[in-house]
Protein backbone atom coordinates (compact mmCIF):
# COMPACT_ATOMS: atom_id res chain seq x y z
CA UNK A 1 23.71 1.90 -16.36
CA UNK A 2 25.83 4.57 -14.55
CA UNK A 3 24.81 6.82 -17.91
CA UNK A 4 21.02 6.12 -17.86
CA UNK A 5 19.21 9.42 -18.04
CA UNK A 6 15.90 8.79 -16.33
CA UNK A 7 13.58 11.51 -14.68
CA UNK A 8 12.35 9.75 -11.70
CA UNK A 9 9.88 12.40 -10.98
CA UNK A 10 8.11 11.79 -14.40
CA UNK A 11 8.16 8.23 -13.57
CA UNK A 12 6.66 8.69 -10.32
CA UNK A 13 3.77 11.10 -11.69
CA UNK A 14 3.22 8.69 -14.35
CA UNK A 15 2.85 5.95 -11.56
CA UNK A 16 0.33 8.49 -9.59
CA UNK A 17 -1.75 9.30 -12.61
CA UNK A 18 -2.18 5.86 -13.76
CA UNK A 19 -3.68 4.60 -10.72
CA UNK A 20 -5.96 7.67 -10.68
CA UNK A 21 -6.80 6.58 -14.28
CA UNK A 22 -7.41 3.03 -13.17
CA UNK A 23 -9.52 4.22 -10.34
CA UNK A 24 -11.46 6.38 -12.69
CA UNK A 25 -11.69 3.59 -15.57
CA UNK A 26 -12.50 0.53 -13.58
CA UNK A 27 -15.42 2.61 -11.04
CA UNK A 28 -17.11 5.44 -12.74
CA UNK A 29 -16.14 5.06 -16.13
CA UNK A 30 -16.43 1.45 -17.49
CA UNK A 31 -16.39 -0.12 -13.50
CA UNK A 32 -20.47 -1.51 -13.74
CA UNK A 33 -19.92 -3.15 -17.58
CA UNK A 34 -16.59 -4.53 -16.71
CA UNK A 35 -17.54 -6.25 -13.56
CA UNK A 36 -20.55 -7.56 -15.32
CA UNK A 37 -18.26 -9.32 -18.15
CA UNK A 38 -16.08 -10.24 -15.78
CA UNK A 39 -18.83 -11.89 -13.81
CA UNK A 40 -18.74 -9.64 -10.44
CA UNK A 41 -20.72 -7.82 -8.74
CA UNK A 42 -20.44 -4.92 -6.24
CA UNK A 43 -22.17 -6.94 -3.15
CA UNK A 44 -19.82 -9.65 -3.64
CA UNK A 45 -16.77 -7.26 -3.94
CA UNK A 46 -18.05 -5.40 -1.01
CA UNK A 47 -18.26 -9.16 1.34
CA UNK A 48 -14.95 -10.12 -0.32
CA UNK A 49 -12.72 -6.94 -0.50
CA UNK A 50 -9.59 -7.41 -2.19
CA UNK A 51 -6.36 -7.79 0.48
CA UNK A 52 -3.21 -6.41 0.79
CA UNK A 53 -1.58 -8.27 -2.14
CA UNK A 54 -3.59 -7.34 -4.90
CA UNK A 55 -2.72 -3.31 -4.19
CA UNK A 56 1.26 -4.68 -3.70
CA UNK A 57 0.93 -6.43 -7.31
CA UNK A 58 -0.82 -3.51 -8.69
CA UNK A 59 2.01 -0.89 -7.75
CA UNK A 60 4.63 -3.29 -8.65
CA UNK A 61 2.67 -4.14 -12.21
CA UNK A 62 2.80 -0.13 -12.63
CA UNK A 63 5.90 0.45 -11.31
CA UNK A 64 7.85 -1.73 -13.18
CA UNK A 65 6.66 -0.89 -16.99
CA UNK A 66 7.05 2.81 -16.24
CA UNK A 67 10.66 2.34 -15.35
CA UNK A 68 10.99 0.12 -18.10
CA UNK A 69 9.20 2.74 -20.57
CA UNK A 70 11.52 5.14 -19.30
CA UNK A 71 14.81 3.41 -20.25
CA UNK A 72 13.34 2.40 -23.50
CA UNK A 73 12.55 5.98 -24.44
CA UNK A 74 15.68 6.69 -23.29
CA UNK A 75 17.59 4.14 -25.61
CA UNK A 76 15.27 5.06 -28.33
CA UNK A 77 16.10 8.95 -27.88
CA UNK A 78 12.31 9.94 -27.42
CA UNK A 79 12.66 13.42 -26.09
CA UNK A 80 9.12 15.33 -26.91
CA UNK A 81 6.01 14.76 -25.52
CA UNK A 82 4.07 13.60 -28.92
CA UNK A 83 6.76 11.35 -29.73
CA UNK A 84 6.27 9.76 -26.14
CA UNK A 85 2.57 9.25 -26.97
CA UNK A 86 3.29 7.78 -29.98
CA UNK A 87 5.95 5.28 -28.86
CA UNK A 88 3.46 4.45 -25.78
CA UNK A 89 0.72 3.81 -28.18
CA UNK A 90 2.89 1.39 -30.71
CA UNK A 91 4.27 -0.48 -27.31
CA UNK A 92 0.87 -0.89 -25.69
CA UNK A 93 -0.81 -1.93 -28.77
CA UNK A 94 1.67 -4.21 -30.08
CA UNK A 95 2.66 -5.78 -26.87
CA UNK A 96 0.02 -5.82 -24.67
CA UNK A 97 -3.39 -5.09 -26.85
CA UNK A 98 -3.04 -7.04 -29.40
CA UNK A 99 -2.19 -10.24 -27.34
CA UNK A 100 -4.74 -10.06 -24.68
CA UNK A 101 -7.54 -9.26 -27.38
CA UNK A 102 -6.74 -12.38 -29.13
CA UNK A 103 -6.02 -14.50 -25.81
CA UNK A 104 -9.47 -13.23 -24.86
CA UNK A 105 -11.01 -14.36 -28.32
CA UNK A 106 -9.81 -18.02 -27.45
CA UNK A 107 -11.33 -17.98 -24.01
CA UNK A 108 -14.22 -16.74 -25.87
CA UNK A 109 -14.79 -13.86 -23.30
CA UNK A 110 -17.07 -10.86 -24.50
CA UNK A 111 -15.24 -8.66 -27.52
CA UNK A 112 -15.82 -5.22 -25.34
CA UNK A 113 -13.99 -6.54 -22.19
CA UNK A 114 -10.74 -6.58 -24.52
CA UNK A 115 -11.51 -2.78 -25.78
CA UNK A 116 -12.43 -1.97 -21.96
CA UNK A 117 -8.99 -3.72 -20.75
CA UNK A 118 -7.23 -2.81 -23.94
CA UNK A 119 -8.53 0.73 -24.13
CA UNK A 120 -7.11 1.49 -20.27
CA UNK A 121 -3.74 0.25 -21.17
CA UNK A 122 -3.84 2.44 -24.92
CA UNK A 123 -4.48 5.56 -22.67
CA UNK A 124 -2.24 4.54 -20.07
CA UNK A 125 0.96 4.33 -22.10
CA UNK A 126 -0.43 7.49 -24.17
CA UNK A 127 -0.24 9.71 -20.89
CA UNK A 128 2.86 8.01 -19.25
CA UNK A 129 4.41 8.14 -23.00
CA UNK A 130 3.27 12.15 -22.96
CA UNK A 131 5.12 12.56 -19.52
CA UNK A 132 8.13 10.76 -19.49
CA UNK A 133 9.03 11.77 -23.22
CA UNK A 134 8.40 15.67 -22.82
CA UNK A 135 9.65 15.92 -18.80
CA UNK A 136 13.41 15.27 -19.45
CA UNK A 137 15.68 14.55 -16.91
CA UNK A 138 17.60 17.77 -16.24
CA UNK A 139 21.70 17.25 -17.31
């Protein structure tokens, strides 16, 4: 561990940028048509607000897979931004996309929450993939 060569900085604006992403995905973007599918709606978000411990869980749920992203592009010797996007892509798609679309398909939720979901989580690795594979961790 003592020889891992992350760039906590990228992490960190990684971390930043997704939850601007996620603020801008889930409000202006796609925030009306996924808390209809999801079966919400904005007066009984605004009665209910979330607490504390869904904004701890979200940090920690972002946190965590951009540290982990970093070591694997690390181990995997991903050192260009393009590279990062496409490693982020593959990872998201194959290990998170792929398995919520077909876990939604069984709960027989709507088709275009999984590409709303899905689609946040493609971009998401594609910029923190662009960042933490072309900002290198100076030697």
């Amino acid at each position: 561990m003592k020889n891992l060569n992350v760039n906590h900085l990228a992490v960190w604006a990684s971390i930043i940028l997704l939850t601007v992403l996620g603020f801008l995905w889930y409000g202006p973007i796609f925030g009306d048509k996924w808390m209809g599918l999801v079966g919400l709606d904005p007066a009984t978000v605004e009665a209910n607000p979330p607490g504390a411990g869904i904004w701890i869980t979200n940090i920690i749920a972002t946190v965590i897979p951009m540290y982990a992203l970093a070591w694997f592009f690390d181990k995997l010797n991903v050192r260009t931004w393009s590279d990062g996007i496409i490693y982020g892509l593959l990872i998201s798609f194959a290990f998170h996309f792929l398995s919520n679309m077909t876990g939604d398909m069984f709960a027989a939720r709507p088709y275009v929450l999984s590409w709303i979901t899905g689609g946040y989580d493609l971009v998401a690795f594609a910029i923190a993939g662009a960042i933490l594979g072309g900002w290198q961790k100076k030697a």
